[in-house]
N, C-alpha and C. Protein backbone atom coordinates (compact mmCIF):
# COMPACT_ATOMS: atom_id res chain seq x y z
N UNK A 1 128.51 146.83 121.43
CA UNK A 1 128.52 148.20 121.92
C UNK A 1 129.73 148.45 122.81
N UNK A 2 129.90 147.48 123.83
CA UNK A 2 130.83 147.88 124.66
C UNK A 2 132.46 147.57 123.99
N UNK A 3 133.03 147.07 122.97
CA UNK A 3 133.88 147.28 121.91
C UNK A 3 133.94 148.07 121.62
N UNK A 4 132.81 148.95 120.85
CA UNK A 4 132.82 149.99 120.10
C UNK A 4 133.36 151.24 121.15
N UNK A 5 132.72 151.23 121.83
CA UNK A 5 133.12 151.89 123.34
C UNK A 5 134.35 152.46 123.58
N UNK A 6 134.98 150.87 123.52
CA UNK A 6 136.61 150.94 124.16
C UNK A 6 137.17 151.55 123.02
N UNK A 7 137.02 150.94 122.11
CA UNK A 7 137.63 151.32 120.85
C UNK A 7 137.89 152.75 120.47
N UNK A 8 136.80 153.65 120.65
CA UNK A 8 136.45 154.74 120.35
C UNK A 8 137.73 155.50 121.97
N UNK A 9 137.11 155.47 122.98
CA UNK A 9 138.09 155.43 124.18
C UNK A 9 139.62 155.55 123.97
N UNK A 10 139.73 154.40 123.69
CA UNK A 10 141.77 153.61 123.41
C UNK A 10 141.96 154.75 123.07
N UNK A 11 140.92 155.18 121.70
CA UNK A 11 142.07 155.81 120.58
C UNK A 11 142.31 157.66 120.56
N UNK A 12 141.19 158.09 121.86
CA UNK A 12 141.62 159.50 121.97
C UNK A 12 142.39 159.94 122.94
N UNK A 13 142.58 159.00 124.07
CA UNK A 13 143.67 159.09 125.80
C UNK A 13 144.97 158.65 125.44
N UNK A 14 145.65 159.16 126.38
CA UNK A 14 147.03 158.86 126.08
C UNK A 14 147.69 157.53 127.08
N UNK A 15 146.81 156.93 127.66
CA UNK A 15 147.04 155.42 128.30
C UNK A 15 145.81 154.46 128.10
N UNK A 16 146.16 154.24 127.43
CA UNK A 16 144.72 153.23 126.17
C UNK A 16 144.47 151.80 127.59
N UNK A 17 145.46 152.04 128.56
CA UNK A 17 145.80 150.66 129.19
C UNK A 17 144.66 150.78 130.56
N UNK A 18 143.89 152.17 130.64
CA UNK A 18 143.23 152.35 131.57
C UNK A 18 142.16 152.28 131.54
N UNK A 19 141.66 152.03 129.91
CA UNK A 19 140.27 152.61 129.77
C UNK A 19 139.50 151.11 129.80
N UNK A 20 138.42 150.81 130.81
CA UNK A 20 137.48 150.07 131.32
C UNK A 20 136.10 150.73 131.12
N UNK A 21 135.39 149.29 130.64
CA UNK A 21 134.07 149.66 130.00
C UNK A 21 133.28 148.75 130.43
N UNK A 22 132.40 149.11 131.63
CA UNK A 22 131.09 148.28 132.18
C UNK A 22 129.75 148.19 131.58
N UNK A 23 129.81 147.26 131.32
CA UNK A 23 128.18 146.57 130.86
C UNK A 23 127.19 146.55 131.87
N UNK A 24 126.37 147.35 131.84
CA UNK A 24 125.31 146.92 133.32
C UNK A 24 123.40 147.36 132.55
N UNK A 25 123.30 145.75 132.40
CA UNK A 25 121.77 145.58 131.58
C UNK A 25 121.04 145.80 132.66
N UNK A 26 119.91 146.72 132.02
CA UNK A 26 118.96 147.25 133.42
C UNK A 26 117.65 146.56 132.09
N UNK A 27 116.16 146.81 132.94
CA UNK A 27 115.02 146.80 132.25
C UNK A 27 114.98 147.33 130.60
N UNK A 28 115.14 148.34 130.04
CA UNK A 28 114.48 148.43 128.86
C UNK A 28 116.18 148.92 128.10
N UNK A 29 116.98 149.26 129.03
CA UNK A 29 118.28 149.71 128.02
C UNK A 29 119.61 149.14 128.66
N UNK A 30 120.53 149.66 128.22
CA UNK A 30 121.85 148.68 128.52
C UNK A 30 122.59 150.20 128.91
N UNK A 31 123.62 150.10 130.17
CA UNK A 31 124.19 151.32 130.61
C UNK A 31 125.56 150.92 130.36
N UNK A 32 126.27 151.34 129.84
CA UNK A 32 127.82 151.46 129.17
C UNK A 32 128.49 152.76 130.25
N UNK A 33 129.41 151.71 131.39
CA UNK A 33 130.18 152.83 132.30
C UNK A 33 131.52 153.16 131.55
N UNK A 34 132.03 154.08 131.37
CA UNK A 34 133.20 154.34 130.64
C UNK A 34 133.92 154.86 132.04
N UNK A 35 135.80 154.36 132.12
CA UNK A 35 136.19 154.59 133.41
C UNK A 35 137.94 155.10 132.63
N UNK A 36 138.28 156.08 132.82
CA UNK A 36 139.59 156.38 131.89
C UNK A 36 140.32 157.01 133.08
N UNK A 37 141.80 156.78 132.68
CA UNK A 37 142.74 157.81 133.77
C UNK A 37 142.44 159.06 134.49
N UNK A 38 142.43 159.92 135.50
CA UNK A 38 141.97 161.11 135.67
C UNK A 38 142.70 161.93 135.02
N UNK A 39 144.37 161.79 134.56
CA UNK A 39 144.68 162.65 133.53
C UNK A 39 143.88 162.69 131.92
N UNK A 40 143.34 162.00 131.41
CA UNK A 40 142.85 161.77 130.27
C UNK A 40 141.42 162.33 130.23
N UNK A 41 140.61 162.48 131.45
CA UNK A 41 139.40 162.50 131.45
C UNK A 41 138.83 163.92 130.70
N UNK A 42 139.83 164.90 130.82
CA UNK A 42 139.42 166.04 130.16
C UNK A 42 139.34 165.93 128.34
N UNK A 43 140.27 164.66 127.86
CA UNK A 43 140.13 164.60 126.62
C UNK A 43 138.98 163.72 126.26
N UNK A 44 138.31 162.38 127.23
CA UNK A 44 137.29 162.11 126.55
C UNK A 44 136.08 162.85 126.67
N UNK A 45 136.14 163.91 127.99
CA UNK A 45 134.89 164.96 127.40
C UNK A 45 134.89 165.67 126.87
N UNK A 46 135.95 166.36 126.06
CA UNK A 46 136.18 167.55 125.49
C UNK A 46 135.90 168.71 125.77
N UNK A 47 135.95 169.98 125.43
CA UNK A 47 135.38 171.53 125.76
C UNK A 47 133.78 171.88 125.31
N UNK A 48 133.62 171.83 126.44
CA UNK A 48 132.03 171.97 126.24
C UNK A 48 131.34 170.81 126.29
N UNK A 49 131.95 169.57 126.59
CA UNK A 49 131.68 168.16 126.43
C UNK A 49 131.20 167.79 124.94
N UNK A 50 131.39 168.39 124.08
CA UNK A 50 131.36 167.72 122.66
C UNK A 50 131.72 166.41 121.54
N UNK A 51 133.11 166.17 122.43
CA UNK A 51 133.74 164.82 122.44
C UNK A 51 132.80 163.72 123.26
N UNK A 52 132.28 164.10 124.27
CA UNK A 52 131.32 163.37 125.01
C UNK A 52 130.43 162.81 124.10
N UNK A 53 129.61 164.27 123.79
CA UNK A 53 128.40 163.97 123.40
C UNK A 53 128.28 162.79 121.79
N UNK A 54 129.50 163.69 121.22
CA UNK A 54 129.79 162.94 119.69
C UNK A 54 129.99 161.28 120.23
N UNK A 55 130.39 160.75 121.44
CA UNK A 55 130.87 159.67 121.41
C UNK A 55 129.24 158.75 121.97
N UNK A 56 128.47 159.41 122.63
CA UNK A 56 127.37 159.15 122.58
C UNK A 56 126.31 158.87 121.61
N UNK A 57 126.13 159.69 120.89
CA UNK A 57 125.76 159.74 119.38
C UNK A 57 126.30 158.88 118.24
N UNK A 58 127.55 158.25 118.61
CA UNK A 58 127.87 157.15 117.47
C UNK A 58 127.20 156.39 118.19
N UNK A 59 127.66 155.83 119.34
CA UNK A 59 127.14 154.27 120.25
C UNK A 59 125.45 154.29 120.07
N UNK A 60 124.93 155.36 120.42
CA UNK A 60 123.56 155.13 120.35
C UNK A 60 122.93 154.60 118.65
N UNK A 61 124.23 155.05 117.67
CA UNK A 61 123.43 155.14 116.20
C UNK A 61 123.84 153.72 116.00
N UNK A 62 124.83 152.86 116.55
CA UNK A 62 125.08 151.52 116.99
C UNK A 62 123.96 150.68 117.17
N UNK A 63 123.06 151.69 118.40
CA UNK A 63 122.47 150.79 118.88
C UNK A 63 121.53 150.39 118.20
N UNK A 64 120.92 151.99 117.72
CA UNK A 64 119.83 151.90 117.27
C UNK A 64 119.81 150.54 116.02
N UNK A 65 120.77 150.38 114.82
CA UNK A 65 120.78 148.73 114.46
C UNK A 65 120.48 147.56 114.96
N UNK A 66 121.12 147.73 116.20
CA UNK A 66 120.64 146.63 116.79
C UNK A 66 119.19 146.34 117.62
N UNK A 67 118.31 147.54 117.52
CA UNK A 67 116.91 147.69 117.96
C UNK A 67 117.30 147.84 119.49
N UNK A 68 118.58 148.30 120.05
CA UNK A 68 118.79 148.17 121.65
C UNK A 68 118.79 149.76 122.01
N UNK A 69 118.80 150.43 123.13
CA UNK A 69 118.88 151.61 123.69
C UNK A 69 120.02 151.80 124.90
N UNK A 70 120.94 152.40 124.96
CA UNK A 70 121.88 152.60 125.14
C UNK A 70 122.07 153.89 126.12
N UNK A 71 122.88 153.63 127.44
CA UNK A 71 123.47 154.99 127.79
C UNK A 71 124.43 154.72 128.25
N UNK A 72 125.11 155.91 127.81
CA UNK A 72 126.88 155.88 127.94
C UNK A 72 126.72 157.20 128.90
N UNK A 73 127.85 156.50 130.17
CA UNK A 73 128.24 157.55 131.37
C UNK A 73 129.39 157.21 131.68
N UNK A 74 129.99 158.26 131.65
CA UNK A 74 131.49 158.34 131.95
C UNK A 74 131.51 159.24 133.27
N UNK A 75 132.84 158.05 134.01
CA UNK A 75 132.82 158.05 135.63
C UNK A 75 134.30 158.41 136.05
């Protein structure tokens, strides 16, 4: 998950060299911190946060394969 993460990340900011992705396993799900440049940050949420949400919606359909539950927050 947290690959898929970065991966997805790298490839829409324009300094691929910033983007950091925390793993932090709690009780029943796994929390994915996403941490990108403050210039970039408007492109990984997009207008209306749609880019957000779409990037949520792959990772979770990730997860769901792997029988795990997932939340992605970007900081």
């Amino acid at each position: 998950m947290k690959e898929l993460l970065a991966t997805i990340a790298k490839s829409l900011v324009d300094n691929p060299s910033m983007v950091q992705v925390n793993e932090v396993a709690e009780e029943e799900s796994i929390k994915l911190e996403l941490k990108v440049a403050p210039e970039d940050m408007g492109k990984v949420i997009g207008k209306q946060g749609r880019i957000a949400k779409a990037i949520r919606t792959v990772v979770k359909a990730a997860a769901i394969k792997e029988n795990k539950r997932v939340v992605v927050e970007i900081i």
